[in-house]
C-alpha atoms as a PDB file:
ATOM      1  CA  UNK A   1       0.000   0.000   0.000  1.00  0.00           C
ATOM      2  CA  UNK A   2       1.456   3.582  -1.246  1.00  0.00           C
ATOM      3  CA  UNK A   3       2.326   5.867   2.024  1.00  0.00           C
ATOM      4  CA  UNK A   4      -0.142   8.547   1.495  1.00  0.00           C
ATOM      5  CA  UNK A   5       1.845  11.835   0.444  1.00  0.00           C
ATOM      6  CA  UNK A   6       1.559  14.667   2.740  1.00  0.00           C
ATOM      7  CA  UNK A   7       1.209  17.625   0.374  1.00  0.00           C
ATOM      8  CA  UNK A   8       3.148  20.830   0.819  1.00  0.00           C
ATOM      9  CA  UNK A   9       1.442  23.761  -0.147  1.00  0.00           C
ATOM     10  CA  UNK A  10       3.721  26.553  -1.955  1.00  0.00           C
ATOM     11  CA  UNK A  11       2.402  29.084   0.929  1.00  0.00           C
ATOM     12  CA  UNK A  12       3.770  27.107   3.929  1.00  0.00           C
ATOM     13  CA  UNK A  13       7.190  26.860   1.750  1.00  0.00           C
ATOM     14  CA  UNK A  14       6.545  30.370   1.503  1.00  0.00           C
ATOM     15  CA  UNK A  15       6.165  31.314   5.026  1.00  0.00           C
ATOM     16  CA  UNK A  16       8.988  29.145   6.160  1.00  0.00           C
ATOM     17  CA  UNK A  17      11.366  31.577   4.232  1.00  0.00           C
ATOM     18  CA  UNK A  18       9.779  34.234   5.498  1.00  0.00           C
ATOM     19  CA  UNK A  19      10.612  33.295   8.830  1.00  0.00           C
ATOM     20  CA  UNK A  20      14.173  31.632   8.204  1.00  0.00           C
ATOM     21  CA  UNK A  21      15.721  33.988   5.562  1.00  0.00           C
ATOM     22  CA  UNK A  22      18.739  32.060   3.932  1.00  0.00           C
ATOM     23  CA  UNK A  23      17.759  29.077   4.687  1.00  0.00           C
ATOM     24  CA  UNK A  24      18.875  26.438   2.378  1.00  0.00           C
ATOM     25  CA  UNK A  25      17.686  23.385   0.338  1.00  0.00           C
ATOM     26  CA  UNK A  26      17.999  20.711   3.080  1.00  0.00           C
ATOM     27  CA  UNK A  27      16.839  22.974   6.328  1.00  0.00           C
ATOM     28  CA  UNK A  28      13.268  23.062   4.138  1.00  0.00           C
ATOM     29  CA  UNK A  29      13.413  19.330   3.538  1.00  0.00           C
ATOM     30  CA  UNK A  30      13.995  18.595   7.513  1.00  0.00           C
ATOM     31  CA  UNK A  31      11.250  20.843   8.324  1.00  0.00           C
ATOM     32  CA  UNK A  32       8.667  19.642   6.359  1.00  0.00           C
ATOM     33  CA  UNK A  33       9.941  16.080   6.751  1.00  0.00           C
ATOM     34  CA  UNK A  34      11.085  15.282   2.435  1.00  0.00           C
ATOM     35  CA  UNK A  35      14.010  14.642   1.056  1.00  0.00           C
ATOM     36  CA  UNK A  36      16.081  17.150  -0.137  1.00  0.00           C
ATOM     37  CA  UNK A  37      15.597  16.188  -4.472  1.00  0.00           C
ATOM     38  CA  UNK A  38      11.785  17.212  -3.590  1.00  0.00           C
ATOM     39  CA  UNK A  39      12.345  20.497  -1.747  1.00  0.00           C
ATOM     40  CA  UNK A  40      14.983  21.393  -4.483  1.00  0.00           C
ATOM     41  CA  UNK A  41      12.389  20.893  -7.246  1.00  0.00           C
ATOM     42  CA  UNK A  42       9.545  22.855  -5.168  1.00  0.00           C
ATOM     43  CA  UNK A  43      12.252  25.615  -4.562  1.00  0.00           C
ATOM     44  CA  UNK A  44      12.659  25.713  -8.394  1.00  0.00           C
ATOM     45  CA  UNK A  45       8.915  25.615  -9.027  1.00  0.00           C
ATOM     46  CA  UNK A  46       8.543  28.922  -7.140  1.00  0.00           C
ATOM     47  CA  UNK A  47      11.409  30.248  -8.531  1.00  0.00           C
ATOM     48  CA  UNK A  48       9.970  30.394 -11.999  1.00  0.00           C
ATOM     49  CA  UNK A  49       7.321  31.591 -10.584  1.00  0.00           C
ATOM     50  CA  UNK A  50       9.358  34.688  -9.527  1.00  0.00           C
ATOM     51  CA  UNK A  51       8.743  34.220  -6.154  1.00  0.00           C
ATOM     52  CA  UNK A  52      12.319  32.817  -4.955  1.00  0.00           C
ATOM     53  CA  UNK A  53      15.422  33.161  -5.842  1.00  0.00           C
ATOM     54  CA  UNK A  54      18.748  31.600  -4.874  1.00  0.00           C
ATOM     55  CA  UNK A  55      21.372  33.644  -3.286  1.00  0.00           C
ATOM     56  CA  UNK A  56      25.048  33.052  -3.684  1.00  0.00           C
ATOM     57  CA  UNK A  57      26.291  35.303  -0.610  1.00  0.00           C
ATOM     58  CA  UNK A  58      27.456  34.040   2.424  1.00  0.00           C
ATOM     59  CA  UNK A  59      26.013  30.574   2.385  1.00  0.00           C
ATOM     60  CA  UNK A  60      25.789  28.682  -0.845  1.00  0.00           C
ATOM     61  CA  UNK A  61      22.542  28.366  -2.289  1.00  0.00           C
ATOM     62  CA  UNK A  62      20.041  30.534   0.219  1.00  0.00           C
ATOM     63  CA  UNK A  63      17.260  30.934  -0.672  1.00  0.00           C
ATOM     64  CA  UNK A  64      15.283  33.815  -0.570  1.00  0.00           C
ATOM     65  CA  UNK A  65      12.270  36.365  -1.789  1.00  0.00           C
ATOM     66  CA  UNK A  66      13.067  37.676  -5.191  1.00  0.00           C
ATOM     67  CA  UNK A  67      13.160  41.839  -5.546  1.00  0.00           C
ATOM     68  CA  UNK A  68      10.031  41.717  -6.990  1.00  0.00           C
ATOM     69  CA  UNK A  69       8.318  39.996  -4.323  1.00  0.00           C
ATOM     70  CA  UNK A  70       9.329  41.763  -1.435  1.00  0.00           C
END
């Protein structure tokens, strides 16, 4: 029997950086308890959206709001 998928809605990814600004791939994937390929690809889903971005300052690979967004 399939484990039944707990879904992650885009606005509680959302929040999360809101409260943890540069926080990174895997801090996301322990938080909302999925592996790190998923939270990468969810991360990337926003960012096309234009609501994330990746920043390459002090830590590699924070992410945070776009300019746009904020």
């Amino acid at each position: 029997m399939p484990r039944p998928s707990i879904s992650i809605k885009d606005e509680d990814i959302i929040a999360f950086v809101r409260i943890n600004p540069n926080c990174n791939c895997p801090e996301i994937a322990r938080h909302f308890n999925i592996n790190r390929k998923s939270a990468h690809k969810r991360i990337q889903k926003l960012q096309r959206k234009g609501i994330l971005e990746f920043s390459n300052g002090f830590r590699k690979n924070a992410i945070r709001f776009s300019e746009k967004y904020r």
